[in-house]
Protein backbone atom coordinates (compact mmCIF):
# COMPACT_ATOMS: atom_id res chain seq x y z
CA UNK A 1 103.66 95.26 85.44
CA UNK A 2 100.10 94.32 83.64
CA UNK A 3 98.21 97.06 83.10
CA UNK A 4 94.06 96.47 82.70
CA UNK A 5 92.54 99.14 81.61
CA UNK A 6 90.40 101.48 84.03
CA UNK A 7 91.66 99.51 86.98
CA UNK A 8 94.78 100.87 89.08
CA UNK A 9 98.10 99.14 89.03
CA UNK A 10 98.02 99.13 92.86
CA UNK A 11 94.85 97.23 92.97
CA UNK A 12 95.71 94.06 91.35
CA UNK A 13 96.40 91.15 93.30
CA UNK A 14 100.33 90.46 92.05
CA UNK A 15 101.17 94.09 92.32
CA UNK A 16 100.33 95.55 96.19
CA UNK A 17 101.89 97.34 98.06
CA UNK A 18 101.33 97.57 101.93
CA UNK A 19 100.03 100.85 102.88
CA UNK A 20 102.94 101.43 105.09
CA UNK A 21 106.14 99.95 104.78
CA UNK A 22 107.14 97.01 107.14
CA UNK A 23 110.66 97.76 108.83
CA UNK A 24 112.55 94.58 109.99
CA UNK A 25 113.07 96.67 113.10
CA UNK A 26 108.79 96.55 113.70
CA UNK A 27 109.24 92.58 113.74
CA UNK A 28 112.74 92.54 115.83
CA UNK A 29 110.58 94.79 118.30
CA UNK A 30 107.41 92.12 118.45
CA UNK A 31 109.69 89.15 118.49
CA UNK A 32 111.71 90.98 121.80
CA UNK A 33 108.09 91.54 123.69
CA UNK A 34 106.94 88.04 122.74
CA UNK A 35 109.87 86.97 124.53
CA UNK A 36 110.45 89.21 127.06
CA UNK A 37 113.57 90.71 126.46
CA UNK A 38 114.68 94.10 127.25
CA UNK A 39 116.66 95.58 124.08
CA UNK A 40 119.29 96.69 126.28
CA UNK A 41 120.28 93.21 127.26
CA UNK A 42 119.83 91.91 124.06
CA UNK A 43 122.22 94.75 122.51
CA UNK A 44 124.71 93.68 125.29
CA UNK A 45 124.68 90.30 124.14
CA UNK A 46 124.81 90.62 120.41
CA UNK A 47 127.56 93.47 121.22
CA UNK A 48 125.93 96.72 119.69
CA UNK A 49 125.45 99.88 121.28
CA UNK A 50 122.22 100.17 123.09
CA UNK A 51 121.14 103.83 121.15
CA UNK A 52 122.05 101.75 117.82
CA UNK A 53 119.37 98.80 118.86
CA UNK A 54 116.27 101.07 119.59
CA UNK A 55 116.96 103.44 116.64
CA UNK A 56 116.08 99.50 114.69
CA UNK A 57 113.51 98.62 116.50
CA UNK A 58 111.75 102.39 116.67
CA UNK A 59 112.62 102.24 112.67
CA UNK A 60 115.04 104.87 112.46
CA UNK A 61 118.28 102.86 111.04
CA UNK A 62 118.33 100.50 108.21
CA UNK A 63 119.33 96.91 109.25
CA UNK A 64 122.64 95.50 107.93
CA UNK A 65 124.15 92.46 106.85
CA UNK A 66 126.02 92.20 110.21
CA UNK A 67 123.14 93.25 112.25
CA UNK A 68 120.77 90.55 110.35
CA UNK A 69 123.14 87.73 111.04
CA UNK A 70 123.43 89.13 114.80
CA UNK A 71 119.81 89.10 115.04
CA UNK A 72 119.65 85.52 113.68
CA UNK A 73 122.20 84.06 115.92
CA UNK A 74 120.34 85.49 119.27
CA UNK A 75 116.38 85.06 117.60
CA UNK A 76 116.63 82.63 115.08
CA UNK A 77 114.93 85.09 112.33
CA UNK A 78 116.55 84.39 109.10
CA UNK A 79 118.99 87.12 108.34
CA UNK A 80 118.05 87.08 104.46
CA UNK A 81 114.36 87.89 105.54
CA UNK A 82 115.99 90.93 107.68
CA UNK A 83 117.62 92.13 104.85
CA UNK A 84 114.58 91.35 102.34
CA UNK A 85 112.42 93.01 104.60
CA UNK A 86 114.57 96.39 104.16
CA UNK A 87 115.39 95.93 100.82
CA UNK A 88 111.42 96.17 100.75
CA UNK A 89 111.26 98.87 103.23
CA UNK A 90 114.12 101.13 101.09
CA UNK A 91 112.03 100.71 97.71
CA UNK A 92 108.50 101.71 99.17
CA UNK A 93 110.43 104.83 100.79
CA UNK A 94 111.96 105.36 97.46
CA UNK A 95 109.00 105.18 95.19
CA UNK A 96 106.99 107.35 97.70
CA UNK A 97 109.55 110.14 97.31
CA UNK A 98 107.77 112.54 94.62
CA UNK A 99 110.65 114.24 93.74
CA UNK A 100 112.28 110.55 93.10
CA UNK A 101 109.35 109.29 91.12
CA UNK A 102 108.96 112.29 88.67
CA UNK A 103 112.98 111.93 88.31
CA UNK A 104 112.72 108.57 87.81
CA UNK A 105 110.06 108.76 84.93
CA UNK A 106 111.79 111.61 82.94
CA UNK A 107 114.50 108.89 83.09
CA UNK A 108 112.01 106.30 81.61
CA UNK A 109 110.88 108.82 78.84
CA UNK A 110 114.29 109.51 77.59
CA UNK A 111 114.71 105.42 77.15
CA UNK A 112 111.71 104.78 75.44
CA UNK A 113 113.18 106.96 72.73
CA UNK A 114 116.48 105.24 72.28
């Protein structure tokens, strides 16, 4: 990461970060209502449970491999955006997590000294 001096990280062009992180489930959810499709019938027709497609779409499970490539065979959204998307999603949660963060830069300390 550059750093300029007096300006924040965050603000420079190469290194934002949405606000709020974008779950692949949020996009799933828009592409559905564009189209018109309840989730229930599209859970029957992929072949997961119905509880397991709205806890994606209201952002409460983590998409998989499986599910991505499901989700690209009935919508025709790349599955390796799906997963980039929560790759994206997991890392934003991650570095928001204080407890993480000050962990993680204790960690950084101790390497700068090797």
């Amino acid at each position: 990461m550059i750093t300029v001096k007096g300006i924040d990280p965050k603000m420079i062009a190469n290194n934002l970060e949405p606000f709020e992180p974008t779950h692949p489930g949020d996009v799933i959810k828009e592409e559905i209502e564009y189209r018109g499709i309840s989730q229930k019938l599209l859970a029957e027709q992929i072949g997961i449970p119905y509880k397991n497609m709205n806890d994606i779409l209201n952002c409460r499970r983590p998409i998989t491999a499986n599910t991505a490539l499901l989700f690209e065979a009935a919508l025709g959204i790349p599955a390796h955006i799906l997963i980039g998307m929560q790759m994206d999603y997991n890392l934003q949660i991650a570095k928001s997590d204080k407890t993480f963060t000050e962990r993680l830069s204790k960690i950084r300390k101790i390497a700068a000294a090797l």
